[in-house]
Protein backbone atom coordinates (compact mmCIF):
# COMPACT_ATOMS: atom_id res chain seq x y z
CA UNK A 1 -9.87 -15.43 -16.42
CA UNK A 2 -7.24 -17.81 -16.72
CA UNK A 3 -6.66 -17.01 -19.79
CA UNK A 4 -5.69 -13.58 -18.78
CA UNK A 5 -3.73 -14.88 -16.07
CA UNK A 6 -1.27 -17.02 -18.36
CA UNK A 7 -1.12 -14.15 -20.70
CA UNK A 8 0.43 -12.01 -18.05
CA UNK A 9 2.44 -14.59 -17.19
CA UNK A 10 4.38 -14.22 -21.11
CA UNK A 11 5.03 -10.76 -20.39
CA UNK A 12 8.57 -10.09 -21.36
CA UNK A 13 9.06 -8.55 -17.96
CA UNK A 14 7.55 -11.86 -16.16
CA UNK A 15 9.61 -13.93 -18.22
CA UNK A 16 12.69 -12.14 -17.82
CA UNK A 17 12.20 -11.98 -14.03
CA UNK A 18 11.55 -15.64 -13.72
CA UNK A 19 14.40 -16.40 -15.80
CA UNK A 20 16.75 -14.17 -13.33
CA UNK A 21 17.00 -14.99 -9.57
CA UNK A 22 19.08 -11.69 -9.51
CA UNK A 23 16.68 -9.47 -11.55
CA UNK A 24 13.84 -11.51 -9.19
CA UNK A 25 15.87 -9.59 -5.89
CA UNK A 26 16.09 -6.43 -7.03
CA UNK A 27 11.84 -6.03 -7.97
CA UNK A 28 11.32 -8.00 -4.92
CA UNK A 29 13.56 -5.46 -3.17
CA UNK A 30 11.94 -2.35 -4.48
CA UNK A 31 8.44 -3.92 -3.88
CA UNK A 32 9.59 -3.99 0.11
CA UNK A 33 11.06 -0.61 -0.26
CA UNK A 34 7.41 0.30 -1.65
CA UNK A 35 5.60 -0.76 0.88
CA UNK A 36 7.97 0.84 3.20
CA UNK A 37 7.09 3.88 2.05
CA UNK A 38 3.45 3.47 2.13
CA UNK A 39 4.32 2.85 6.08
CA UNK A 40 6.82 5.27 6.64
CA UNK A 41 4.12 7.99 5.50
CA UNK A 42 1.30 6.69 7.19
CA UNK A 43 2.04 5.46 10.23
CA UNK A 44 3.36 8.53 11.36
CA UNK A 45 0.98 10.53 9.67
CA UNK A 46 -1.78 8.32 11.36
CA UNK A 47 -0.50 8.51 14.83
CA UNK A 48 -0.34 12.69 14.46
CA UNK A 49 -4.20 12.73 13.49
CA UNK A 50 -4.88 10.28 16.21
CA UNK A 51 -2.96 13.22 18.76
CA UNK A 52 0.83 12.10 19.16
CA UNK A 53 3.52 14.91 18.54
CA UNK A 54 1.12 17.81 18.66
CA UNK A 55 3.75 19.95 18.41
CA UNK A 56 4.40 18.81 14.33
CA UNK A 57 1.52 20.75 12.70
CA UNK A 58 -0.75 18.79 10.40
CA UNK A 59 -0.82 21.40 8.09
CA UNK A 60 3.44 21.04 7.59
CA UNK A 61 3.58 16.86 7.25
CA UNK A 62 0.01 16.13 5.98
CA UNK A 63 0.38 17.00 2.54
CA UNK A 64 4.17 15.72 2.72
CA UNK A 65 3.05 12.10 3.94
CA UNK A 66 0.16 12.09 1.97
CA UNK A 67 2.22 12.48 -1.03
CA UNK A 68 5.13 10.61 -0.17
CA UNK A 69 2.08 7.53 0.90
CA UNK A 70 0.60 7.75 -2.69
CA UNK A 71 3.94 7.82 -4.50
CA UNK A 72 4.76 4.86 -2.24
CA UNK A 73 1.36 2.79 -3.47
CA UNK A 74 2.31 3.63 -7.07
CA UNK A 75 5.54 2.11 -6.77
CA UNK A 76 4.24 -0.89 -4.47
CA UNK A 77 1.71 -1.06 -7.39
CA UNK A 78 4.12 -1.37 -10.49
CA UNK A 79 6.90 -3.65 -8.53
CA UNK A 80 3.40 -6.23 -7.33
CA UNK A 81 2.62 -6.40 -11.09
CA UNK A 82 5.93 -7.38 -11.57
CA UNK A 83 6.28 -10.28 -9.04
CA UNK A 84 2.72 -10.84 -9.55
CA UNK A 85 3.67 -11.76 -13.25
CA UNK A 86 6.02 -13.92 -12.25
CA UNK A 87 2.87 -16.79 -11.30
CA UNK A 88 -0.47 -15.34 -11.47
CA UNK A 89 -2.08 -18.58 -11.92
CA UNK A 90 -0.56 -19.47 -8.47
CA UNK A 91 -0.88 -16.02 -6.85
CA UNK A 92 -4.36 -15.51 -7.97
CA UNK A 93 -5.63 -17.99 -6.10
CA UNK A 94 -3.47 -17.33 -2.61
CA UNK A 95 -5.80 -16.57 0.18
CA UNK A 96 -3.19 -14.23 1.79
CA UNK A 97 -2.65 -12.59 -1.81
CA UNK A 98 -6.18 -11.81 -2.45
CA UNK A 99 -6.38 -10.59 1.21
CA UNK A 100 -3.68 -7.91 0.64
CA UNK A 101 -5.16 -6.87 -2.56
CA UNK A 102 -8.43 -6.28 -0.82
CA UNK A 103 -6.77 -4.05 1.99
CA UNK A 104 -4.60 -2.51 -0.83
CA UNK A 105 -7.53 -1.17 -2.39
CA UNK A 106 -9.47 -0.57 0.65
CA UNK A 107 -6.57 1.50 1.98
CA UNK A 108 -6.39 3.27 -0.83
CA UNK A 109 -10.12 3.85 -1.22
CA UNK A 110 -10.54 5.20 2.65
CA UNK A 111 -6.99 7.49 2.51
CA UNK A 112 -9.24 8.77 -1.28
CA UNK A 113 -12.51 9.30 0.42
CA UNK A 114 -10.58 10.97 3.50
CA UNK A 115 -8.62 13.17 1.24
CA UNK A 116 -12.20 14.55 -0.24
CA UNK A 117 -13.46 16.12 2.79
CA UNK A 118 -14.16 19.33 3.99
CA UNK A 119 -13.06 18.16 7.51
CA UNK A 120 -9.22 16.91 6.04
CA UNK A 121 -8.90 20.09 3.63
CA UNK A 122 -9.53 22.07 7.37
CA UNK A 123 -6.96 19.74 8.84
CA UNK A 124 -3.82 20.49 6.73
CA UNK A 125 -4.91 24.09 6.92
CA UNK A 126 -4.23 24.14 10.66
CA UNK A 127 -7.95 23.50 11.36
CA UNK A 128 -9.56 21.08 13.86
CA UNK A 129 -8.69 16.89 13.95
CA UNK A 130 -12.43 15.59 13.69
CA UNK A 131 -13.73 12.61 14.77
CA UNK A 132 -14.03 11.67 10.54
CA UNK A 133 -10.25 12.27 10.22
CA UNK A 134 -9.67 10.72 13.63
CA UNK A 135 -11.35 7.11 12.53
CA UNK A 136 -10.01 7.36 9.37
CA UNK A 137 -6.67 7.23 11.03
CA UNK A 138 -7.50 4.10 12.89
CA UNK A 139 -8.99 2.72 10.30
CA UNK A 140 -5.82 3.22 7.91
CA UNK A 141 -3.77 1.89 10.90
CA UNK A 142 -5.66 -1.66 10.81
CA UNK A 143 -5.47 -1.44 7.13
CA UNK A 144 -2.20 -1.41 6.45
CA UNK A 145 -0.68 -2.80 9.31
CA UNK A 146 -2.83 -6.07 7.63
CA UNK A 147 -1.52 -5.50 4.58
CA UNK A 148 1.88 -5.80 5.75
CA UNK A 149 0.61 -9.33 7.55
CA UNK A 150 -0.91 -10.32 4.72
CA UNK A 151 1.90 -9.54 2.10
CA UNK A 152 4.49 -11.82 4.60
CA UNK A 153 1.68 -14.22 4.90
CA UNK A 154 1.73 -15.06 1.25
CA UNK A 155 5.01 -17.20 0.96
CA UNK A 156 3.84 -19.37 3.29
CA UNK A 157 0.84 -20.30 1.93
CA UNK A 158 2.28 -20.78 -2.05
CA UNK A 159 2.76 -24.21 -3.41
């Protein structure tokens, strides 16, 4: 595995973002713009299945926030790679790293496994917000609100 690791650390994207501090901002930059879009979509979007502003029908910003969420992750996705490349020996083996990759993927894996349901197709139809869609809102909330902690957490904990 380290192997790997070190390869993706001769990328010629990880070398030329560790040989610019400038080029370093800007991916870091879009990576928090990323994530802000993951949380921009979803906490809203959570907060309306869990009942706030009933008056903004599901079926109007579900598939919007949904969309804009996923398109967010892709992004987050790419831009992590990139800083990620910068050190994956390092980052690899950062608690708080491996902690936000975990709720990365389960975030991504419970907003999936929502999205496959009868009771969420009858949601952004104008149908009824089920106790499934409800706790998969909470459970997003937690989710990402400890990615965010984790992804912050990581600096402090590097070498």
């Amino acid at each position: 595995m380290d192997e790997v690791l070190a390869w993706i650390g001769t990328l010629p994207f990880a070398l030329a973002i560790r040989r610019s501090a400038t080029l370093y901002i800007f991916v870091n930059a879009a990576h928090i713009l990323s994530f802000g879009i993951i949380i921009g979509a979803i906490l809203p979007l959570d907060l309306r299945l869990l009942g706030l502003a009933r008056a903004v029908p599901v079926a109007v910003v579900g598939p919007y926030l949904s969309h804009a969420a996923a398109v967010g992750v892709a992004l987050t996705i790419a831009t992590g790679f990139c800083l990620f490349s910068v050190n994956p020996l390092e980052y690899a083996s950062n608690p708080a790293f491996l902690t936000k990759m975990t709720l990365l993927a389960v975030g991504v894996f419970n907003a999936g496994l929502l999205h496959l349901t009868p009771q969420w197709r009858a949601a952004i139809k104008g149908g009824p917000l089920t106790l499934r869609v409800r706790l998969s809102a909470v459970l997003s909330l937690m989710i990402w609100t400890g990615a965010v902690v984790a992804g912050r957490w990581i600096g402090f904990l590097l070498e």
